[in-house]
PDB file of N, CA and C in Angstrom:
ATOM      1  N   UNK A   1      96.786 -28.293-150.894  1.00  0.00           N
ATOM      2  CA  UNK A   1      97.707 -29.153-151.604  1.00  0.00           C
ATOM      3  C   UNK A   1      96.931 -29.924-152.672  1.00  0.00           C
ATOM      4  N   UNK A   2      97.310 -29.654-153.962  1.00  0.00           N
ATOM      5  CA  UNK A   2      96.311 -30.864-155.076  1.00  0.00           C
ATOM      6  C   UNK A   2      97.548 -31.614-155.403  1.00  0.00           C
ATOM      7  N   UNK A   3      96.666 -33.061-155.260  1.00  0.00           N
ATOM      8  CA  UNK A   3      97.323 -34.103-155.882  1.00  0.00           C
ATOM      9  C   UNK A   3      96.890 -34.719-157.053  1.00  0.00           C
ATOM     10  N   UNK A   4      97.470 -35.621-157.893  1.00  0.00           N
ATOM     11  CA  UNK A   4      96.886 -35.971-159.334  1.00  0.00           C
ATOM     12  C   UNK A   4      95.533 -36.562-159.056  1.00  0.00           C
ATOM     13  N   UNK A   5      95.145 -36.691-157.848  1.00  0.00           N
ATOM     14  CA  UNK A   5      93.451 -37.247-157.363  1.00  0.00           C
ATOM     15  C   UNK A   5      92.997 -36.173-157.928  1.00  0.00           C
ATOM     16  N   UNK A   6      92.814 -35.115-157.441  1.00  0.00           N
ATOM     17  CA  UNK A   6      92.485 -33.943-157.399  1.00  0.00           C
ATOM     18  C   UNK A   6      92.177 -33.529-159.118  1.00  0.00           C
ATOM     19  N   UNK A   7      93.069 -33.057-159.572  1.00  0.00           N
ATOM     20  CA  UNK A   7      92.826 -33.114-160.765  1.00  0.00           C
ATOM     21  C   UNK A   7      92.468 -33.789-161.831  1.00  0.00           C
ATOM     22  N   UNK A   8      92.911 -35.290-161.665  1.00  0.00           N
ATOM     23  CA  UNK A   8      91.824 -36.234-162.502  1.00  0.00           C
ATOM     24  C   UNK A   8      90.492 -36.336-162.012  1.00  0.00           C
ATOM     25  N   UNK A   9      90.460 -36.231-160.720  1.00  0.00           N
ATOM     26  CA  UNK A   9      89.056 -35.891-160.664  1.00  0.00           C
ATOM     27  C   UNK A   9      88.018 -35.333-161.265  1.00  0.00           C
ATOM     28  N   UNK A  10      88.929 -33.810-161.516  1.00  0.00           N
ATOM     29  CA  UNK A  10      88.233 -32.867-162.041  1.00  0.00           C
ATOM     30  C   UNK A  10      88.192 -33.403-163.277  1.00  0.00           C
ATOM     31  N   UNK A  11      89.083 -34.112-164.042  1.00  0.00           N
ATOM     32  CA  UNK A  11      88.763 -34.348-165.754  1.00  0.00           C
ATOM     33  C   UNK A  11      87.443 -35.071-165.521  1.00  0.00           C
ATOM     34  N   UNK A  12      87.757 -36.287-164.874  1.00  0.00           N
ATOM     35  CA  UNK A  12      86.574 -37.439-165.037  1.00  0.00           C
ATOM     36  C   UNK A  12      85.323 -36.609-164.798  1.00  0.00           C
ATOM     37  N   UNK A  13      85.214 -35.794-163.431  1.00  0.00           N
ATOM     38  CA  UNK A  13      83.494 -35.170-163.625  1.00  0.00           C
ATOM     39  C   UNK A  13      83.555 -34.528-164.802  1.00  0.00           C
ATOM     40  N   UNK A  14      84.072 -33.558-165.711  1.00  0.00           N
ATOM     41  CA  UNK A  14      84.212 -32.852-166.675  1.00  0.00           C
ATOM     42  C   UNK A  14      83.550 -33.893-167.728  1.00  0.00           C
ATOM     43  N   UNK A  15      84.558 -34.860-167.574  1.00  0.00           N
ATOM     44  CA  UNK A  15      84.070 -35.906-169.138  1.00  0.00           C
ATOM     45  C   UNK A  15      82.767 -36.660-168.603  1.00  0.00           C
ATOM     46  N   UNK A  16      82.299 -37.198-167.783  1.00  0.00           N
ATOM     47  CA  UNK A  16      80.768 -37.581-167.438  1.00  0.00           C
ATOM     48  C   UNK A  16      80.040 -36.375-166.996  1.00  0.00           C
ATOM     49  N   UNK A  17      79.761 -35.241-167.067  1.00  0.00           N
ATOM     50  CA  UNK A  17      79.194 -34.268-167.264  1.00  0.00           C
ATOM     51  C   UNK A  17      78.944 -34.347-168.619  1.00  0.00           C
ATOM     52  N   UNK A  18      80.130 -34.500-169.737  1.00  0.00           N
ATOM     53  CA  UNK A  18      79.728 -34.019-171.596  1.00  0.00           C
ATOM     54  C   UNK A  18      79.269 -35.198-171.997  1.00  0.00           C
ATOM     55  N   UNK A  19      79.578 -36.558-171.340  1.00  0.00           N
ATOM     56  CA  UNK A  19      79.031 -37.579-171.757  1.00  0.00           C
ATOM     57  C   UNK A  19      77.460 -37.210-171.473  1.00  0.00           C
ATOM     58  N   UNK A  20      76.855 -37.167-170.234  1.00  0.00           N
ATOM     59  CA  UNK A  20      75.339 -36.655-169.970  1.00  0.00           C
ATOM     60  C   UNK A  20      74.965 -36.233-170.935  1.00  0.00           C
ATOM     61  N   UNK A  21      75.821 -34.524-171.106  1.00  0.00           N
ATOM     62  CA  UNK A  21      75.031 -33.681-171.632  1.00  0.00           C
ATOM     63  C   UNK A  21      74.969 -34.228-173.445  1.00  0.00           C
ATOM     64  N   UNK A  22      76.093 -35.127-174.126  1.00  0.00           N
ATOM     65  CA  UNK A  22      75.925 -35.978-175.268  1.00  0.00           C
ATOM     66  C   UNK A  22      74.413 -36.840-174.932  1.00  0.00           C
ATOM     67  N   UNK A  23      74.603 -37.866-173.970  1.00  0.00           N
ATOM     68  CA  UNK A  23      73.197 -38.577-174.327  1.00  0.00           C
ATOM     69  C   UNK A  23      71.877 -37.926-174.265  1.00  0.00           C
ATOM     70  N   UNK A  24      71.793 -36.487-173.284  1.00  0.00           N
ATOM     71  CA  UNK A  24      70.455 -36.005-173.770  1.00  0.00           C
ATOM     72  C   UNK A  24      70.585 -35.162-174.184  1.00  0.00           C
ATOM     73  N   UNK A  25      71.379 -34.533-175.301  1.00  0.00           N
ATOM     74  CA  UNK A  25      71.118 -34.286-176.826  1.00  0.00           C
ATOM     75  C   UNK A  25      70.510 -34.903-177.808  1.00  0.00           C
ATOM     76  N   UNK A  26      71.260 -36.672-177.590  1.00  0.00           N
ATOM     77  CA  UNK A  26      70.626 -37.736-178.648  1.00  0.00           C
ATOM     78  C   UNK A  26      69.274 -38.131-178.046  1.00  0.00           C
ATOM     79  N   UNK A  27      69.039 -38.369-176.983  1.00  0.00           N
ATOM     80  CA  UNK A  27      67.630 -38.733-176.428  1.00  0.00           C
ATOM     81  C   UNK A  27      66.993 -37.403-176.967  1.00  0.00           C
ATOM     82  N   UNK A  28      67.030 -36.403-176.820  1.00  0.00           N
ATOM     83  CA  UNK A  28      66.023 -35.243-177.348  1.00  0.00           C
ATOM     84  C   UNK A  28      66.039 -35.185-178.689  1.00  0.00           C
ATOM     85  N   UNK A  29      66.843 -35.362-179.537  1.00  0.00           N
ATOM     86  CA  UNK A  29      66.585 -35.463-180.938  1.00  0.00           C
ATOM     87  C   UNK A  29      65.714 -36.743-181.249  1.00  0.00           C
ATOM     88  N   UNK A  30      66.068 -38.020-180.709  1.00  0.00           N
ATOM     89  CA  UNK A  30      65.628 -38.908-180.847  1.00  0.00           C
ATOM     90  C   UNK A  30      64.226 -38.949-180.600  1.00  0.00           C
ATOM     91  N   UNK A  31      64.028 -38.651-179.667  1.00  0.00           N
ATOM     92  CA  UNK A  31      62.411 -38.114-178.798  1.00  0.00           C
ATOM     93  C   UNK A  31      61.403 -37.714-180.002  1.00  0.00           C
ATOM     94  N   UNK A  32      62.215 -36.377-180.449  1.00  0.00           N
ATOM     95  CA  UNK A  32      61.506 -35.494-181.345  1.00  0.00           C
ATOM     96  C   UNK A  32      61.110 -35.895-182.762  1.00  0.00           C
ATOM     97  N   UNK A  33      62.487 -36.689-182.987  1.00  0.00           N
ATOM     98  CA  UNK A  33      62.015 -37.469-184.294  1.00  0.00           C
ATOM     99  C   UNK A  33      60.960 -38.281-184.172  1.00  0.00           C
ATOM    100  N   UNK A  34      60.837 -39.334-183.060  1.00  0.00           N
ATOM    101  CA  UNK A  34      59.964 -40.350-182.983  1.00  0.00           C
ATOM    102  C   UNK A  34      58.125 -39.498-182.776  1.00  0.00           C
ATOM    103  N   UNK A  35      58.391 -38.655-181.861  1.00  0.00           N
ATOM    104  CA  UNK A  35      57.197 -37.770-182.166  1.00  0.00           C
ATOM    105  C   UNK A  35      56.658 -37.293-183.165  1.00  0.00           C
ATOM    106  N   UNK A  36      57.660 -36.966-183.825  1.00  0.00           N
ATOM    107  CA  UNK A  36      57.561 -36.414-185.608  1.00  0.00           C
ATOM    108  C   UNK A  36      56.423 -37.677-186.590  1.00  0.00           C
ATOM    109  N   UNK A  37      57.727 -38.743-186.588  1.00  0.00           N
ATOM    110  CA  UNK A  37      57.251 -39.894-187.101  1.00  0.00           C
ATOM    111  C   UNK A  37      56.141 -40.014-186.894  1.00  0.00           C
ATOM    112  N   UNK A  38      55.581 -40.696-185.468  1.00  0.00           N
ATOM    113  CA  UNK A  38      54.421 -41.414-185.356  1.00  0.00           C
ATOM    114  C   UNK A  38      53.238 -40.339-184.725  1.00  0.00           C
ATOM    115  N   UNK A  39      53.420 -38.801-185.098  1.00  0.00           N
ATOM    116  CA  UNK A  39      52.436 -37.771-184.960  1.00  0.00           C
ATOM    117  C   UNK A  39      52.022 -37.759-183.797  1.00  0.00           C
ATOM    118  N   UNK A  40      52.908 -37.796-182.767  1.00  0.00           N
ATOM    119  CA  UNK A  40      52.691 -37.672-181.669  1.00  0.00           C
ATOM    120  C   UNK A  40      52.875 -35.927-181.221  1.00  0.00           C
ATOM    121  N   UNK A  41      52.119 -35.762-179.879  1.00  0.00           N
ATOM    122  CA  UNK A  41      52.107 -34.345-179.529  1.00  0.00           C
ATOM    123  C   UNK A  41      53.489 -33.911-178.910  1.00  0.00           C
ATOM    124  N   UNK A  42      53.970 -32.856-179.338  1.00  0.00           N
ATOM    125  CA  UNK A  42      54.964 -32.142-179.102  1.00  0.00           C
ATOM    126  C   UNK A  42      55.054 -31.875-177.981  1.00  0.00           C
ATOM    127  N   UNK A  43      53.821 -31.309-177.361  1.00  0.00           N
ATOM    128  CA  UNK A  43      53.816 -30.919-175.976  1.00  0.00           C
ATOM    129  C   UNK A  43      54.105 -32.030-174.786  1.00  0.00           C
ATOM    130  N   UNK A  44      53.572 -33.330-175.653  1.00  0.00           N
ATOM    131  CA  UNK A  44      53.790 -34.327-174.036  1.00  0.00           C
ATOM    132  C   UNK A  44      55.456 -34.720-174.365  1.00  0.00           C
ATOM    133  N   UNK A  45      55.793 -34.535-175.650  1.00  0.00           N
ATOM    134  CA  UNK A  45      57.520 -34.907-175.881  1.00  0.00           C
ATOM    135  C   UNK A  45      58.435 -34.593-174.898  1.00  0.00           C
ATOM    136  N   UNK A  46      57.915 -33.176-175.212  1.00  0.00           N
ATOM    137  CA  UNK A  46      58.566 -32.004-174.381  1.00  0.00           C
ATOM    138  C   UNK A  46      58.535 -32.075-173.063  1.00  0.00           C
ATOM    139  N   UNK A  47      57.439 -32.103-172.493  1.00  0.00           N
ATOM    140  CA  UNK A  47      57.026 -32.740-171.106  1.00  0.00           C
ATOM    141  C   UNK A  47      57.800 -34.171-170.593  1.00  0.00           C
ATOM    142  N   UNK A  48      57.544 -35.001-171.479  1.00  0.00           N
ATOM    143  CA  UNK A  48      58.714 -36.539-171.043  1.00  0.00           C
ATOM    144  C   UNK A  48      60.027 -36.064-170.829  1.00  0.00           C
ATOM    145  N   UNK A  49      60.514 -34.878-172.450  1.00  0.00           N
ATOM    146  CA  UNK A  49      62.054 -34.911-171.976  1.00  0.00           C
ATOM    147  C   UNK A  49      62.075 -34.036-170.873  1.00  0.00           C
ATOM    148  N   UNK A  50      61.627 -33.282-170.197  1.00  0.00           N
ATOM    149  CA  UNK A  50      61.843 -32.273-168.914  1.00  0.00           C
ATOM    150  C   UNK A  50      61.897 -32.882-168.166  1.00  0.00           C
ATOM    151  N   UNK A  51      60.822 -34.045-168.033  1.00  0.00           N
ATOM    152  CA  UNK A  51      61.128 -35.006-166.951  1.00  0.00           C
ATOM    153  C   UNK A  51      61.873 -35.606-166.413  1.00  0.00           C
ATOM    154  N   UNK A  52      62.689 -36.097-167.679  1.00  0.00           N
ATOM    155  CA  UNK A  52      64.032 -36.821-167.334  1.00  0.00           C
ATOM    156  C   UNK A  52      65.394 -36.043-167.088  1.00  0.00           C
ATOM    157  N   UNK A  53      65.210 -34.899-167.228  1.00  0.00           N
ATOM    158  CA  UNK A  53      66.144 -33.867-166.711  1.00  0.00           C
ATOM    159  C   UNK A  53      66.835 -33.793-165.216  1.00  0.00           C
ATOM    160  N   UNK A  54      65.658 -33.713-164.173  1.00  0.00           N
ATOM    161  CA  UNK A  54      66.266 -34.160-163.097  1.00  0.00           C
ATOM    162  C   UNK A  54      66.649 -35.118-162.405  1.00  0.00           C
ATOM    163  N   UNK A  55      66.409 -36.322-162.748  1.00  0.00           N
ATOM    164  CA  UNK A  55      67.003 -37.694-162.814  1.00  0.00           C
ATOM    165  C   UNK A  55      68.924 -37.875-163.571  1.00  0.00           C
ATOM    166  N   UNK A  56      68.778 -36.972-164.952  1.00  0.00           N
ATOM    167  CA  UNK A  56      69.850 -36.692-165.688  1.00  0.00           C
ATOM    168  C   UNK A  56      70.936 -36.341-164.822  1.00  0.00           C
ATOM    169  N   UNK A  57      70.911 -35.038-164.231  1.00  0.00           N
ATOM    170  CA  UNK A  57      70.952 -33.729-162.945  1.00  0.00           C
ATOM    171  C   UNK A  57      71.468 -34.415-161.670  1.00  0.00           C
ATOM    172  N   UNK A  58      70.795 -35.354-160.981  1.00  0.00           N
ATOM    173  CA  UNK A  58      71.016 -36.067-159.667  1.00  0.00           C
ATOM    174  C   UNK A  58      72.298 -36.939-160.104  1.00  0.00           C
ATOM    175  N   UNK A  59      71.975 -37.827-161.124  1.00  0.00           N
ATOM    176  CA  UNK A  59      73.029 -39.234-161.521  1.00  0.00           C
ATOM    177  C   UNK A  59      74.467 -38.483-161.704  1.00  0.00           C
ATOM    178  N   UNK A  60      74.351 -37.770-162.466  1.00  0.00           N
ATOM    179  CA  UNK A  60      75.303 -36.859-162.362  1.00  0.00           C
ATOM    180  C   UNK A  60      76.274 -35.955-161.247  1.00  0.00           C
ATOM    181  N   UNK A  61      75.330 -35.489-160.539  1.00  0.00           N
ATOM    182  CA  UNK A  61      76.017 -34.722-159.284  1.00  0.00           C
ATOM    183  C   UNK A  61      76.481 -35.629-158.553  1.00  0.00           C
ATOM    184  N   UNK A  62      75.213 -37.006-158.084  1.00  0.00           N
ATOM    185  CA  UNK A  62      75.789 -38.213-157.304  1.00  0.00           C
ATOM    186  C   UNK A  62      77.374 -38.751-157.453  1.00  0.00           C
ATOM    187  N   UNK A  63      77.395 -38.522-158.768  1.00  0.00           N
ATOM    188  CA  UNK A  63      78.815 -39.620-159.649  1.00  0.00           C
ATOM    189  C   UNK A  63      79.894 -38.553-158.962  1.00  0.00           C
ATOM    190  N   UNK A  64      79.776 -37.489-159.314  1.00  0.00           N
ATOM    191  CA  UNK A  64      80.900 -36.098-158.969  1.00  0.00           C
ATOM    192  C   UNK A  64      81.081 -36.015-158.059  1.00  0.00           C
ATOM    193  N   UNK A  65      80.105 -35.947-157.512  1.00  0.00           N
ATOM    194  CA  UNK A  65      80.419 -35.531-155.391  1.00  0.00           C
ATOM    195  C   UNK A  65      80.943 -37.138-154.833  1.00  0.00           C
ATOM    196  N   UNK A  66      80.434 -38.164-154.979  1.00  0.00           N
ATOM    197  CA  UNK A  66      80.987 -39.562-154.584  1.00  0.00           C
ATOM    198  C   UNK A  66      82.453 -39.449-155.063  1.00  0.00           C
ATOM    199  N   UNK A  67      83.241 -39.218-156.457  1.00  0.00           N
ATOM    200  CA  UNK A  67      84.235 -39.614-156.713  1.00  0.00           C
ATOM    201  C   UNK A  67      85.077 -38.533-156.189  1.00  0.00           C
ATOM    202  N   UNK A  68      84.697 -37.020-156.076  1.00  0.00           N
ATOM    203  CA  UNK A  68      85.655 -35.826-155.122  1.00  0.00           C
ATOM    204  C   UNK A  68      85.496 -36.584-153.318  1.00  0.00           C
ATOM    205  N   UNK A  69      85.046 -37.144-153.005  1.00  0.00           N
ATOM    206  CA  UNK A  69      84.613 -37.589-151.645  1.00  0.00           C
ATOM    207  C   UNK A  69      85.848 -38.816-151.369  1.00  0.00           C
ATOM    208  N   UNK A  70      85.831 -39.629-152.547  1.00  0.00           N
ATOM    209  CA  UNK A  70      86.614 -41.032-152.680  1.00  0.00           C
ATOM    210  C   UNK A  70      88.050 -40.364-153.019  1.00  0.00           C
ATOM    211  N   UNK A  71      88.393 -39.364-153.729  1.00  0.00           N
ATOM    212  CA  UNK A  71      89.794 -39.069-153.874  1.00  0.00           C
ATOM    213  C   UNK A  71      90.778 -38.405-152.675  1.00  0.00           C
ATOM    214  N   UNK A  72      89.175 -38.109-151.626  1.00  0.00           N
ATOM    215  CA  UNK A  72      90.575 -37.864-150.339  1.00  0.00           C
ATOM    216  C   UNK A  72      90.654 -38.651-149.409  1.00  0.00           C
ATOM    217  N   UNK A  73      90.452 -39.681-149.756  1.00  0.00           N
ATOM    218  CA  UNK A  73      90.300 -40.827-148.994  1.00  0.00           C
ATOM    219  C   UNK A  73      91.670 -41.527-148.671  1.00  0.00           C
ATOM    220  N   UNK A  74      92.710 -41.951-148.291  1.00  0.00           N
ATOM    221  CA  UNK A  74      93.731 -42.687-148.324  1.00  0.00           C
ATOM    222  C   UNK A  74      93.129 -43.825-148.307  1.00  0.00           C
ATOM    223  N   UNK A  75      94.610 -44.680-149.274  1.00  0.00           N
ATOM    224  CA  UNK A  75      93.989 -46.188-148.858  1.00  0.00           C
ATOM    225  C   UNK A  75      93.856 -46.557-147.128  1.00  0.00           C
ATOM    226  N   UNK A  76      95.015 -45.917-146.608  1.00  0.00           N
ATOM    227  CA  UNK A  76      95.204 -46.932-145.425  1.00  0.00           C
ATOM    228  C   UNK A  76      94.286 -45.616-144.774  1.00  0.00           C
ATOM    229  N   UNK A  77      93.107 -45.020-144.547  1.00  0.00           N
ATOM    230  CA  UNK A  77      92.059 -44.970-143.618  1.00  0.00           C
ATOM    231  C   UNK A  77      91.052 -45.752-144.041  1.00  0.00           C
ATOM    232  N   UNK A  78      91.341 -46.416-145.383  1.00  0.00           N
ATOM    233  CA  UNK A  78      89.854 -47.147-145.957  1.00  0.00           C
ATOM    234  C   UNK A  78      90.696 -48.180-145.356  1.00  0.00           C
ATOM    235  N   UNK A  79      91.850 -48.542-144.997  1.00  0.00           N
ATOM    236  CA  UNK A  79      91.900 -50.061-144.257  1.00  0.00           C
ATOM    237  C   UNK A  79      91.794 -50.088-142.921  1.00  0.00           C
ATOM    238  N   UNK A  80      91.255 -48.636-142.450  1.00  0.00           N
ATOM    239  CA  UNK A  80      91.355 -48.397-140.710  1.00  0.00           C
ATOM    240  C   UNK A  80      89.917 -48.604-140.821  1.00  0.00           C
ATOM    241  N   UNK A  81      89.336 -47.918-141.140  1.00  0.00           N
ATOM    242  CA  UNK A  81      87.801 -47.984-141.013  1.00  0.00           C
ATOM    243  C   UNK A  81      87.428 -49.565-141.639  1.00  0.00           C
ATOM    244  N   UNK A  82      87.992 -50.108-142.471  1.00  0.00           N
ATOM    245  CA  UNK A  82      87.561 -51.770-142.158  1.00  0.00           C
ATOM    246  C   UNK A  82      87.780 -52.820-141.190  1.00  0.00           C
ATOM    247  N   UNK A  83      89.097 -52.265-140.588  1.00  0.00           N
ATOM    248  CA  UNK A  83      89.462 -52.903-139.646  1.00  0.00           C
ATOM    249  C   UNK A  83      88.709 -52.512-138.138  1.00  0.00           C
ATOM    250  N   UNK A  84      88.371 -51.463-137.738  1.00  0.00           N
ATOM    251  CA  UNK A  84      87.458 -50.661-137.138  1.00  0.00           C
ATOM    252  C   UNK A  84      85.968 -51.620-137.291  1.00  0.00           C
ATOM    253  N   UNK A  85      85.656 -51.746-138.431  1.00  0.00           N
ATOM    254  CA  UNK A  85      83.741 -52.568-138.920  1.00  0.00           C
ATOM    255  C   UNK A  85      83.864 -54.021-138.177  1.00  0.00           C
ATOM    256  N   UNK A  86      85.088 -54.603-139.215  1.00  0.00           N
ATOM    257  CA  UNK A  86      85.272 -55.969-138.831  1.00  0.00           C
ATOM    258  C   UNK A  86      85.759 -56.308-136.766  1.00  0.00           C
ATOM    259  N   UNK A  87      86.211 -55.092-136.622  1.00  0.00           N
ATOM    260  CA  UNK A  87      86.736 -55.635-135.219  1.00  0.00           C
ATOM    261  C   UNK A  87      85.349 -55.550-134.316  1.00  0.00           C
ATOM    262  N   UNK A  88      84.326 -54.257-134.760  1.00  0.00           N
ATOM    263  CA  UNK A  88      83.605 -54.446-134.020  1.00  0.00           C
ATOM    264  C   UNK A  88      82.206 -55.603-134.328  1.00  0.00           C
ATOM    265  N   UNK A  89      82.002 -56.102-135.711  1.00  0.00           N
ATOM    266  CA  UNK A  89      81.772 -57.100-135.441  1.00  0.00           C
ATOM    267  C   UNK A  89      82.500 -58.463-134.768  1.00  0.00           C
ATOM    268  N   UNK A  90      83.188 -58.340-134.925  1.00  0.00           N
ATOM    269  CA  UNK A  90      83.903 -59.548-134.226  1.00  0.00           C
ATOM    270  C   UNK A  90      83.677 -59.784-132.664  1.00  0.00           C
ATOM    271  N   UNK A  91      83.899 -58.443-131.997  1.00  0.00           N
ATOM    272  CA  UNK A  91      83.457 -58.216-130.420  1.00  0.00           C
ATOM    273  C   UNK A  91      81.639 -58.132-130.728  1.00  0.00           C
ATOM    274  N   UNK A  92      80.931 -58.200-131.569  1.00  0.00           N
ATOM    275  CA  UNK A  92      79.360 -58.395-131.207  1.00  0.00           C
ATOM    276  C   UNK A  92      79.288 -59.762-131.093  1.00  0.00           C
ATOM    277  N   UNK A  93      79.692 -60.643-131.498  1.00  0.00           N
ATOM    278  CA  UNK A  93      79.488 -62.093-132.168  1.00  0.00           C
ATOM    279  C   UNK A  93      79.842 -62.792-131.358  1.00  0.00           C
ATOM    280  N   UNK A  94      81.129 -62.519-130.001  1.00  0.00           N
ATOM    281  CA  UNK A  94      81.507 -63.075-129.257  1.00  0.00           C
ATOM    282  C   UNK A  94      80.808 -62.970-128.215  1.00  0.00           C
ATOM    283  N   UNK A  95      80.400 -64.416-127.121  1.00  0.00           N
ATOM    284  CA  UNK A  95      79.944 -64.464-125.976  1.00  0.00           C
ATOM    285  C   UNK A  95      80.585 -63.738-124.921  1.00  0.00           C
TER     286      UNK A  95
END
């Protein structure tokens, strides 16, 4: 069964996926220019931007898989499972 969760879901990872893949386009141009400029080596450029690739990669998947995780969520099990936290603190606290 998909519900409009479901499918806005899918837009939002879609559009923070092209947003990513927009900022390290501009970070790699940017990179390259500044290397250019101040005659810096290509090779360690290249090396910095690879680096930040899988950091890029994780933030990304994190955001996608958390928000497909949160859309099958009902509100009222997110108010069972608080009520569930809070009750059992409540029975720790008591003598």
């Amino acid at each position: 069964m998909r519900g409009t969760y479901g499918l806005a879901g899918r837009n939002r990872a879609r559009r923070t996926g092209t947003v990513a893949g927009c900022l390290l386009v501009v970070t790699v141009a940017l990179a390259l220019l500044l290397a250019r400029i101040y005659h810096l080596g290509l090779a360690a450029t290249l090396v910095a931007i690879l680096g930040g690739l899988p950091g890029l990669y994780l933030a990304w998947a994190a955001y996608r898989d958390a928000h497909d995780e949160a859309s099958k969520t009902t509100l009222s099990e997110i108010a069972d499972q608080l009520a569930i936290a809070i009750g059992a603190q409540w029975e720790a606290t008591q003598p």
